[in-house]
PDB file of N, CA and C in Angstrom:
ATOM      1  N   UNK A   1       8.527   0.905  -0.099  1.00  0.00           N
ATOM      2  CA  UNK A   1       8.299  -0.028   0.991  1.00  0.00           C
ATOM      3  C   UNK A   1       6.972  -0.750   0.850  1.00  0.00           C
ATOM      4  N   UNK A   2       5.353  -0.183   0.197  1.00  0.00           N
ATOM      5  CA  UNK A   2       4.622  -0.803   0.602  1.00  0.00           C
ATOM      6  C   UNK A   2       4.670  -1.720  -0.490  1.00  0.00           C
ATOM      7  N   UNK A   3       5.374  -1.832  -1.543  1.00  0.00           N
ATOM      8  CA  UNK A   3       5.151  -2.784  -2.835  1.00  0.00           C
ATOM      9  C   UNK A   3       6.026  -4.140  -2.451  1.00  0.00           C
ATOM     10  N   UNK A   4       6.848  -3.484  -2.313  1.00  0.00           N
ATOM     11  CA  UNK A   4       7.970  -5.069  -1.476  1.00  0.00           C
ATOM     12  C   UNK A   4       7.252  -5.859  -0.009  1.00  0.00           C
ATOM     13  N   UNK A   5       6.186  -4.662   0.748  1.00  0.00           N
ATOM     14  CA  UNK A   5       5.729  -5.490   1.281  1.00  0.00           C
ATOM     15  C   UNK A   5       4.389  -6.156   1.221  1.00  0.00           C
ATOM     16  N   UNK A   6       3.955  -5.626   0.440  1.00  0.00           N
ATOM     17  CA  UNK A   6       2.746  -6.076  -0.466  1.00  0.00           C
ATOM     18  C   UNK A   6       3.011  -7.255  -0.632  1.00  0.00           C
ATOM     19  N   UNK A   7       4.098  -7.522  -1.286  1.00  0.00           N
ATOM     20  CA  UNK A   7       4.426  -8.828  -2.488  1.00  0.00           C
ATOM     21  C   UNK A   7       4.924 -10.323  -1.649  1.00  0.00           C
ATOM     22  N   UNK A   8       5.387  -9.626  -0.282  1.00  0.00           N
ATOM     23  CA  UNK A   8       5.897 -10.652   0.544  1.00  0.00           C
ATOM     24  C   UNK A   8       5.274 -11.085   1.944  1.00  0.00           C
ATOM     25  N   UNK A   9       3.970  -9.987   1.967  1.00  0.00           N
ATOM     26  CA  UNK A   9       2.690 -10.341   2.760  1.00  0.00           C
ATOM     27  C   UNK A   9       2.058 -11.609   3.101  1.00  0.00           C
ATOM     28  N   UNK A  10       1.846 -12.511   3.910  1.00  0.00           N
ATOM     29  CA  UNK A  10       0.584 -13.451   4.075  1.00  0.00           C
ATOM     30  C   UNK A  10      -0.205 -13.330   4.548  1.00  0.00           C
ATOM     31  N   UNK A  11       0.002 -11.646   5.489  1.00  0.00           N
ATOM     32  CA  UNK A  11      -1.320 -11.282   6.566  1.00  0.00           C
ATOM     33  C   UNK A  11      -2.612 -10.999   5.722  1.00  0.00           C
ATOM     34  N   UNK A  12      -3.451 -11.155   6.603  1.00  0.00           N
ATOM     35  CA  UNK A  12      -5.359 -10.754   6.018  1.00  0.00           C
ATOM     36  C   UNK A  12      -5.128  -9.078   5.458  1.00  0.00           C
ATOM     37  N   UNK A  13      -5.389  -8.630   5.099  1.00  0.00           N
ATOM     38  CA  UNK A  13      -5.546  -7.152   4.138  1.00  0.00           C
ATOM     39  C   UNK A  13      -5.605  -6.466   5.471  1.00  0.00           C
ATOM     40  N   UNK A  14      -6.432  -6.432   6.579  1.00  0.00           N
ATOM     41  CA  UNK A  14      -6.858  -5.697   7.694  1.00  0.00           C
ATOM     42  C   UNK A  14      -5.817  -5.366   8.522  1.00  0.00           C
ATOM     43  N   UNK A  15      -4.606  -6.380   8.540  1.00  0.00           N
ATOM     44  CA  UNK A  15      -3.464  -6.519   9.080  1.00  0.00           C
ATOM     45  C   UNK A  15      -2.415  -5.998   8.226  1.00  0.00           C
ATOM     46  N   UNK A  16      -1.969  -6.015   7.040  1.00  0.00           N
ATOM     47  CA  UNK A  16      -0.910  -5.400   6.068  1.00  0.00           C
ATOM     48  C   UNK A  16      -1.670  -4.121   5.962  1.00  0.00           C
ATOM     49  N   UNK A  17      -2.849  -3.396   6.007  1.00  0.00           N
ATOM     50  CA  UNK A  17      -3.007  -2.315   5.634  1.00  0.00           C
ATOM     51  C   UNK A  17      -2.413  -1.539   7.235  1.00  0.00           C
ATOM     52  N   UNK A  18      -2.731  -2.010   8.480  1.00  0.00           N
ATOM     53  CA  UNK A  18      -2.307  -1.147   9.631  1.00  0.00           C
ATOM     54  C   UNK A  18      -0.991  -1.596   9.827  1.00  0.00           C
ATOM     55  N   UNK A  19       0.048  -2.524   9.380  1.00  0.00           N
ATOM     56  CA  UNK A  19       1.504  -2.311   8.702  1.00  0.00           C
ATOM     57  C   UNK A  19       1.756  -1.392   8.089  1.00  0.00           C
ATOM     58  N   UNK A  20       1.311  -0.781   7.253  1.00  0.00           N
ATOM     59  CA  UNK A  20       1.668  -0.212   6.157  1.00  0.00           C
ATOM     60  C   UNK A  20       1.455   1.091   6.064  1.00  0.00           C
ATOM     61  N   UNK A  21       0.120   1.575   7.185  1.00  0.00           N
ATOM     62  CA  UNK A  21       0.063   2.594   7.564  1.00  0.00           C
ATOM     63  C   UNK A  21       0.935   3.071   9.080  1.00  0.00           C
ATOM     64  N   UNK A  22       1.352   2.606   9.543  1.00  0.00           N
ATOM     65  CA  UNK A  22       2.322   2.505  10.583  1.00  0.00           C
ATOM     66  C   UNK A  22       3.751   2.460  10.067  1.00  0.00           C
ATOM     67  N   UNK A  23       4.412   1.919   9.027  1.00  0.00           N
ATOM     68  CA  UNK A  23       5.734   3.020   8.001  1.00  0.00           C
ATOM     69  C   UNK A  23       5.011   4.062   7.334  1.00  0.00           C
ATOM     70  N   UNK A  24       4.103   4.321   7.009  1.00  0.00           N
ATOM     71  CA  UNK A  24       3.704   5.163   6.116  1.00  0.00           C
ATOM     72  C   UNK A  24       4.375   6.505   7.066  1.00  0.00           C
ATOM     73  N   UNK A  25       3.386   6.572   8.464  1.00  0.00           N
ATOM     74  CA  UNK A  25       3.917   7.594   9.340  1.00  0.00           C
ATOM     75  C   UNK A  25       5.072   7.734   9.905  1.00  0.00           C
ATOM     76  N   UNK A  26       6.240   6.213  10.265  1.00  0.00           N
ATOM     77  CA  UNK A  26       7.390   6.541  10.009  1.00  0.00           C
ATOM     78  C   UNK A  26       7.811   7.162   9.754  1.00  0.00           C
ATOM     79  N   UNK A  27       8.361   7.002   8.130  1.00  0.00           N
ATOM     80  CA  UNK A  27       8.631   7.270   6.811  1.00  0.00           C
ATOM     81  C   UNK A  27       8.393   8.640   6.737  1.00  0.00           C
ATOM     82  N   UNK A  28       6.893   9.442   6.151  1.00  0.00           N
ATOM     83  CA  UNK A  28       6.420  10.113   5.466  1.00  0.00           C
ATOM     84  C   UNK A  28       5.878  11.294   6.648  1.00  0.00           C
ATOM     85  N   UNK A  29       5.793  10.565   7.867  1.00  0.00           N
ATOM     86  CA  UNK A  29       5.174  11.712   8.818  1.00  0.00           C
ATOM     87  C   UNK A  29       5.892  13.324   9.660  1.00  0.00           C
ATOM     88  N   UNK A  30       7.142  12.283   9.747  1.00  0.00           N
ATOM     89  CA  UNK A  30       8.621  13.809   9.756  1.00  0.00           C
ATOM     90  C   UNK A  30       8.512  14.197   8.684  1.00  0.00           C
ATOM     91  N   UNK A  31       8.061  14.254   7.808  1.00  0.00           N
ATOM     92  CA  UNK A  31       8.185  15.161   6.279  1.00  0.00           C
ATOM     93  C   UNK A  31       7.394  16.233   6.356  1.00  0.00           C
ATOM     94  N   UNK A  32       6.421  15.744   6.292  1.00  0.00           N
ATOM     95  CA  UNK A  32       4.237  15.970   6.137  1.00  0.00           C
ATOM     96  C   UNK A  32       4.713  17.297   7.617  1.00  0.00           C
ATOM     97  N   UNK A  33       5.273  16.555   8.463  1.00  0.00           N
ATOM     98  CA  UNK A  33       4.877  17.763   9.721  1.00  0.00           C
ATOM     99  C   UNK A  33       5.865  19.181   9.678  1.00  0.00           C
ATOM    100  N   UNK A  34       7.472  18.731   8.853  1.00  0.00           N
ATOM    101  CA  UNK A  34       7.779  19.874   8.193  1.00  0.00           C
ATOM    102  C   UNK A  34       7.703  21.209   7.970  1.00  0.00           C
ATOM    103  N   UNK A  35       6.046  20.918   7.031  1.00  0.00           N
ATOM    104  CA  UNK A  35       5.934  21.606   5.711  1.00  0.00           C
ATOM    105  C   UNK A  35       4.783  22.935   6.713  1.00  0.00           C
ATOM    106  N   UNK A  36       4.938  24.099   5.521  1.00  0.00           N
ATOM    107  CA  UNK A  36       4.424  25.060   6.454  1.00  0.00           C
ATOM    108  C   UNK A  36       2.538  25.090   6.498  1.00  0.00           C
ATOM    109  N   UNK A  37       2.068  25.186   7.102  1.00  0.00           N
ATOM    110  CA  UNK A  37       0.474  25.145   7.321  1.00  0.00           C
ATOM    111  C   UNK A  37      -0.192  25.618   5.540  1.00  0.00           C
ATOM    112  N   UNK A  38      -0.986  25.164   5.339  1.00  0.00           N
ATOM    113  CA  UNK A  38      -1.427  25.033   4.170  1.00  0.00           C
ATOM    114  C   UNK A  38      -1.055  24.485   2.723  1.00  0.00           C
ATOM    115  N   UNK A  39       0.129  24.315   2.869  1.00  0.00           N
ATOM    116  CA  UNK A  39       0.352  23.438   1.979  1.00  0.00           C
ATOM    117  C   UNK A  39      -0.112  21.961   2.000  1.00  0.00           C
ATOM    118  N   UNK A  40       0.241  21.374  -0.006  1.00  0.00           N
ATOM    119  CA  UNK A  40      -0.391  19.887   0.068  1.00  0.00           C
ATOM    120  C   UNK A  40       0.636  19.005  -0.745  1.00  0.00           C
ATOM    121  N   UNK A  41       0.545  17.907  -0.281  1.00  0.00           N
ATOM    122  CA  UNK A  41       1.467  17.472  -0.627  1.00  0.00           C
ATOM    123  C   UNK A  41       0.672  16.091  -1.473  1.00  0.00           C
ATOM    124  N   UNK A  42       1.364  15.604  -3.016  1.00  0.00           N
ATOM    125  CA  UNK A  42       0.170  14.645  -3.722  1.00  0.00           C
ATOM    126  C   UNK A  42       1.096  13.543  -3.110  1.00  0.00           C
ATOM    127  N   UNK A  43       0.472  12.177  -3.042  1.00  0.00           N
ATOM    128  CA  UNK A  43       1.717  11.337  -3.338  1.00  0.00           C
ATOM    129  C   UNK A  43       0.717  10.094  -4.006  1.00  0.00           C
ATOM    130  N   UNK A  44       0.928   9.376  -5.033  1.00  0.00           N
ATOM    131  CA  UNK A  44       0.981   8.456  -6.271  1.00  0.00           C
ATOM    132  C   UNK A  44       1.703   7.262  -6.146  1.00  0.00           C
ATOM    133  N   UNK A  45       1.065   6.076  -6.454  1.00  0.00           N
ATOM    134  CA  UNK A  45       1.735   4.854  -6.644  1.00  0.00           C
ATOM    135  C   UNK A  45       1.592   4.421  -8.171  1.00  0.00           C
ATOM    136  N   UNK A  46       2.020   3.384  -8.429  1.00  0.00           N
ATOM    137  CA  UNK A  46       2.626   3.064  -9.810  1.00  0.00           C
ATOM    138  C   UNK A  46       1.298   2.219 -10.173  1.00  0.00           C
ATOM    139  N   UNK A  47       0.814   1.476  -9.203  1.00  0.00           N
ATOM    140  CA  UNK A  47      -0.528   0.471  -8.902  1.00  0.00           C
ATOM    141  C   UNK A  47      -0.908  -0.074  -7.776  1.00  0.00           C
ATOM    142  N   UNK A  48      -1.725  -0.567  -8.345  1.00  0.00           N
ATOM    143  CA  UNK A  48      -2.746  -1.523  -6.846  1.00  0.00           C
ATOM    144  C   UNK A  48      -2.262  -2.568  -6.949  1.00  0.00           C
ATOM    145  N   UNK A  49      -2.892  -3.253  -6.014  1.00  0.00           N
ATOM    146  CA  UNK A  49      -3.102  -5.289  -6.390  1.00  0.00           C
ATOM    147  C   UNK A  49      -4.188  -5.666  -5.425  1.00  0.00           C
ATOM    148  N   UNK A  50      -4.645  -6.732  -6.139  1.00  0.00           N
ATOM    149  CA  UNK A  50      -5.287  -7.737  -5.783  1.00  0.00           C
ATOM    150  C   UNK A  50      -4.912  -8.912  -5.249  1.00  0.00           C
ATOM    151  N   UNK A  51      -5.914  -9.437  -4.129  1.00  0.00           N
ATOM    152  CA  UNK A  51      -5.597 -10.955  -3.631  1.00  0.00           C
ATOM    153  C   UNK A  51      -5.408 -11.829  -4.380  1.00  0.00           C
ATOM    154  N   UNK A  52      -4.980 -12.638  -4.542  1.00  0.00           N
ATOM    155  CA  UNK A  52      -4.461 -13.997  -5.657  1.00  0.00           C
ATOM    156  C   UNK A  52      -5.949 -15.185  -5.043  1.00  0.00           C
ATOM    157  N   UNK A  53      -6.645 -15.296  -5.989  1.00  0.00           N
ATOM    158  CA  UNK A  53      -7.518 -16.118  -6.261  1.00  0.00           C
ATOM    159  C   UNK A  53      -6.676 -17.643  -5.700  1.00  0.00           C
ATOM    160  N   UNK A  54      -5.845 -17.673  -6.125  1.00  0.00           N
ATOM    161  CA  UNK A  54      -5.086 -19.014  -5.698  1.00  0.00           C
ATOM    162  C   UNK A  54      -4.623 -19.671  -4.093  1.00  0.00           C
ATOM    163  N   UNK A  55      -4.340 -17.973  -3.680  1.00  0.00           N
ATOM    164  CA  UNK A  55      -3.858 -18.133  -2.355  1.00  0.00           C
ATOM    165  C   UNK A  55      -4.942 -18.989  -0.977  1.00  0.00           C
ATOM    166  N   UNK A  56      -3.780 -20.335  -0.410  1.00  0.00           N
ATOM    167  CA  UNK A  56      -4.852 -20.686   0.442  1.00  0.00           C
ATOM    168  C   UNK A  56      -3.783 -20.881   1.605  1.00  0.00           C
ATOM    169  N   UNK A  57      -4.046 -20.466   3.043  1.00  0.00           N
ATOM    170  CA  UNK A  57      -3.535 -20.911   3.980  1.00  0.00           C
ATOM    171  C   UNK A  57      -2.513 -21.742   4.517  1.00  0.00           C
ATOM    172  N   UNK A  58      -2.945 -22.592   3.870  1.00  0.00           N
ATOM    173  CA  UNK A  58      -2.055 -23.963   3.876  1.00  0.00           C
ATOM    174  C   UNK A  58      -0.824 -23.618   3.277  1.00  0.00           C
ATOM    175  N   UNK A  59      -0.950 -22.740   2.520  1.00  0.00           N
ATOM    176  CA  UNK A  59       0.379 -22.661   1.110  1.00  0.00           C
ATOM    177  C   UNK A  59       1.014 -21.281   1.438  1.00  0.00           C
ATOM    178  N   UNK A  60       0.658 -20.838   2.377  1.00  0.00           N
ATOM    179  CA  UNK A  60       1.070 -19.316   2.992  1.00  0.00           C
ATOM    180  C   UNK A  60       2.805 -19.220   2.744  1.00  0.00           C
ATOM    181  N   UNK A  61       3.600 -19.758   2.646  1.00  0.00           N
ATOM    182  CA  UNK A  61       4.887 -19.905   2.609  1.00  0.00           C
ATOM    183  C   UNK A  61       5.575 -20.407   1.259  1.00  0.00           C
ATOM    184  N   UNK A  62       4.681 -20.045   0.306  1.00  0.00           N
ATOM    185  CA  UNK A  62       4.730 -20.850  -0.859  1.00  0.00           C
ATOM    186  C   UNK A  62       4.490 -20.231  -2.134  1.00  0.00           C
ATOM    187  N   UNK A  63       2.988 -19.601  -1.398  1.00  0.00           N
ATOM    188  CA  UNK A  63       1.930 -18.624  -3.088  1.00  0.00           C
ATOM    189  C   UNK A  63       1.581 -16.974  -2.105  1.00  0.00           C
ATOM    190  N   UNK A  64       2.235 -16.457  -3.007  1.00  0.00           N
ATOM    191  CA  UNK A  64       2.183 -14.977  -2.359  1.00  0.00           C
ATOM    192  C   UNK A  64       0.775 -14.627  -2.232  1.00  0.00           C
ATOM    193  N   UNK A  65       0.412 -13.889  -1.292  1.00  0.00           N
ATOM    194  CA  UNK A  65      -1.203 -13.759  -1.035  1.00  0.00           C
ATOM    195  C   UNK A  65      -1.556 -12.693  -1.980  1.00  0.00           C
ATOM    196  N   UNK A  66      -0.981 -11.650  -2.480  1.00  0.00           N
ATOM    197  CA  UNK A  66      -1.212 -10.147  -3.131  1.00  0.00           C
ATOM    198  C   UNK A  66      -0.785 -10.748  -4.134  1.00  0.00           C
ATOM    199  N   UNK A  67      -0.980 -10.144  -5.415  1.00  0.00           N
ATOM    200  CA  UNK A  67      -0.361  -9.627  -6.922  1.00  0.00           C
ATOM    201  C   UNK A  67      -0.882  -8.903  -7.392  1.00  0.00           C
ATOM    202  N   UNK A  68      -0.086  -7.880  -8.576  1.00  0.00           N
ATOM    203  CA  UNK A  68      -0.835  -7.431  -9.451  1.00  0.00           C
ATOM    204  C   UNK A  68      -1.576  -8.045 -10.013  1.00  0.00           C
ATOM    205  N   UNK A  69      -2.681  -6.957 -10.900  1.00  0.00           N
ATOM    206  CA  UNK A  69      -4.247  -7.147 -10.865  1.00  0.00           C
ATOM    207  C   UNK A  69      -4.169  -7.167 -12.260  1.00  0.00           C
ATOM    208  N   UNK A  70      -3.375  -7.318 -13.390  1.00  0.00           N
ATOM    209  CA  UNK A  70      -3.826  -7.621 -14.888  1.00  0.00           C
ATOM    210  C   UNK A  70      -4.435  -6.516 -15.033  1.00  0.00           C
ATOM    211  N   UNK A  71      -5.807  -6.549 -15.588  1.00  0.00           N
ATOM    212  CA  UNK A  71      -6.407  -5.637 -16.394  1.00  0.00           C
ATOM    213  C   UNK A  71      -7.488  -5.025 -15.438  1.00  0.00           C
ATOM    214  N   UNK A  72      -7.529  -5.657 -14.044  1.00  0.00           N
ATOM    215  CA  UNK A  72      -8.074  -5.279 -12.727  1.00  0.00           C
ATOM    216  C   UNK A  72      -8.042  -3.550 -12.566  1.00  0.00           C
ATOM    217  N   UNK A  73      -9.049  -2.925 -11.977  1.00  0.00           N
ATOM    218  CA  UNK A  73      -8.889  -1.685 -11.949  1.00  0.00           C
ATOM    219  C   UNK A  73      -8.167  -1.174 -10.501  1.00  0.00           C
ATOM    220  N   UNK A  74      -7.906  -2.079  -9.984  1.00  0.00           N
ATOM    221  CA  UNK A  74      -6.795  -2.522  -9.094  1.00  0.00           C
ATOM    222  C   UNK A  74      -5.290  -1.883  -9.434  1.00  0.00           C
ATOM    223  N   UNK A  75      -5.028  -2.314 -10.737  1.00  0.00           N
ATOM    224  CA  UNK A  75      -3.961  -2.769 -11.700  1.00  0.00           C
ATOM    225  C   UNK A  75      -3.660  -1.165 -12.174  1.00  0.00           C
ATOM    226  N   UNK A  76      -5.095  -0.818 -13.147  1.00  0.00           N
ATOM    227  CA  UNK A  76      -4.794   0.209 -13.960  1.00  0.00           C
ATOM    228  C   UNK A  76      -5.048   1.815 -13.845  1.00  0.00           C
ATOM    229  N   UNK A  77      -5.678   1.902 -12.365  1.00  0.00           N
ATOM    230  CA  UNK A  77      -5.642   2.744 -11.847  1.00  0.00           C
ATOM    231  C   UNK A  77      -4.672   2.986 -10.646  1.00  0.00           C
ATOM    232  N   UNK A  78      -4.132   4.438 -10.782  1.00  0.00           N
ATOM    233  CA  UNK A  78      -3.247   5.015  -9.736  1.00  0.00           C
ATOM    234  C   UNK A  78      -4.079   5.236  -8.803  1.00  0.00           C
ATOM    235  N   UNK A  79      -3.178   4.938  -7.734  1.00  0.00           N
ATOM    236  CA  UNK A  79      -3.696   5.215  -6.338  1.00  0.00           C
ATOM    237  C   UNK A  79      -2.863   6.601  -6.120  1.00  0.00           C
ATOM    238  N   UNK A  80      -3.652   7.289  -5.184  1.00  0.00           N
ATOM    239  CA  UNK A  80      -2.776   8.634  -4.903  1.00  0.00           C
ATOM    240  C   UNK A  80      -3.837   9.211  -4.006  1.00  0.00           C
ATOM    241  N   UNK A  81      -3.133   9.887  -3.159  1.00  0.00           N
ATOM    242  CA  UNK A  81      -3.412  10.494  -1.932  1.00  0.00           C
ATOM    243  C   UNK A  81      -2.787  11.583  -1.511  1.00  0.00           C
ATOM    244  N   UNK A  82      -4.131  12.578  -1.464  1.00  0.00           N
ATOM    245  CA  UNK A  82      -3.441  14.554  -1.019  1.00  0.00           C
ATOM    246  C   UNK A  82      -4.237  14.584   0.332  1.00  0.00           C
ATOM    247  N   UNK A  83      -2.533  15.164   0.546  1.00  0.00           N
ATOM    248  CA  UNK A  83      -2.844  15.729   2.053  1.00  0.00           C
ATOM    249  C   UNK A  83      -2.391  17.108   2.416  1.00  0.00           C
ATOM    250  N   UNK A  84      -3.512  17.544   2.949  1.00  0.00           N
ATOM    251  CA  UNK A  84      -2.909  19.204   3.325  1.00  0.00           C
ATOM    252  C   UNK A  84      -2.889  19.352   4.565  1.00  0.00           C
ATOM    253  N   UNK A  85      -1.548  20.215   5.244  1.00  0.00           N
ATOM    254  CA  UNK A  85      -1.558  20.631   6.444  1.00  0.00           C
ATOM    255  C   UNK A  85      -2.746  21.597   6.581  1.00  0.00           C
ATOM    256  N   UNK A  86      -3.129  21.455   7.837  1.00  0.00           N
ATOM    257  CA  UNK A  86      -4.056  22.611   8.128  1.00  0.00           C
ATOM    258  C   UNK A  86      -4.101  23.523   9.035  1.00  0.00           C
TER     259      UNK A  86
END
């Protein structure tokens, strides 16, 4: 979910990130609450992205605001996030 909505985003970053954390808990939060006290659970994405240098307002409907990041450490580093019940 967050890559498809990454890609089809025009909101400011401040706004797609509290999207995105709002399915995240959807999604992932009946799981997470599950699991028995002390356990952790990893979870990993494939990549990041970066804002598109190109993207301007005007063109919001036109030039996607996000993309992958090339050789960006954006790009070539995994994102991943552990969480343990406590």
């Amino acid at each position: 979910f967050a890559d498809a909505r990454t890609h089809t985003s025009r909101e400011d970053i401040l706004t797609l990130s509290g999207e995105l954390k709002r399915r995240f808990d959807e999604l992932v939060g009946p799981v997470l609450g599950e699991l028995p006290s002390g356990w952790a659970v990893l979870l990993a994405s494939d990549h990041g992205f970066v804002e598109n240098p190109g993207y301007r307002e005007e063109n919001k409907y036109r030039v996607s605001r996000y993309q992958h990041g090339g050789t960006s450490p954006e790009e070539v580093i995994s994102p991943w996030l552990l969480i343990q019940k406590g």
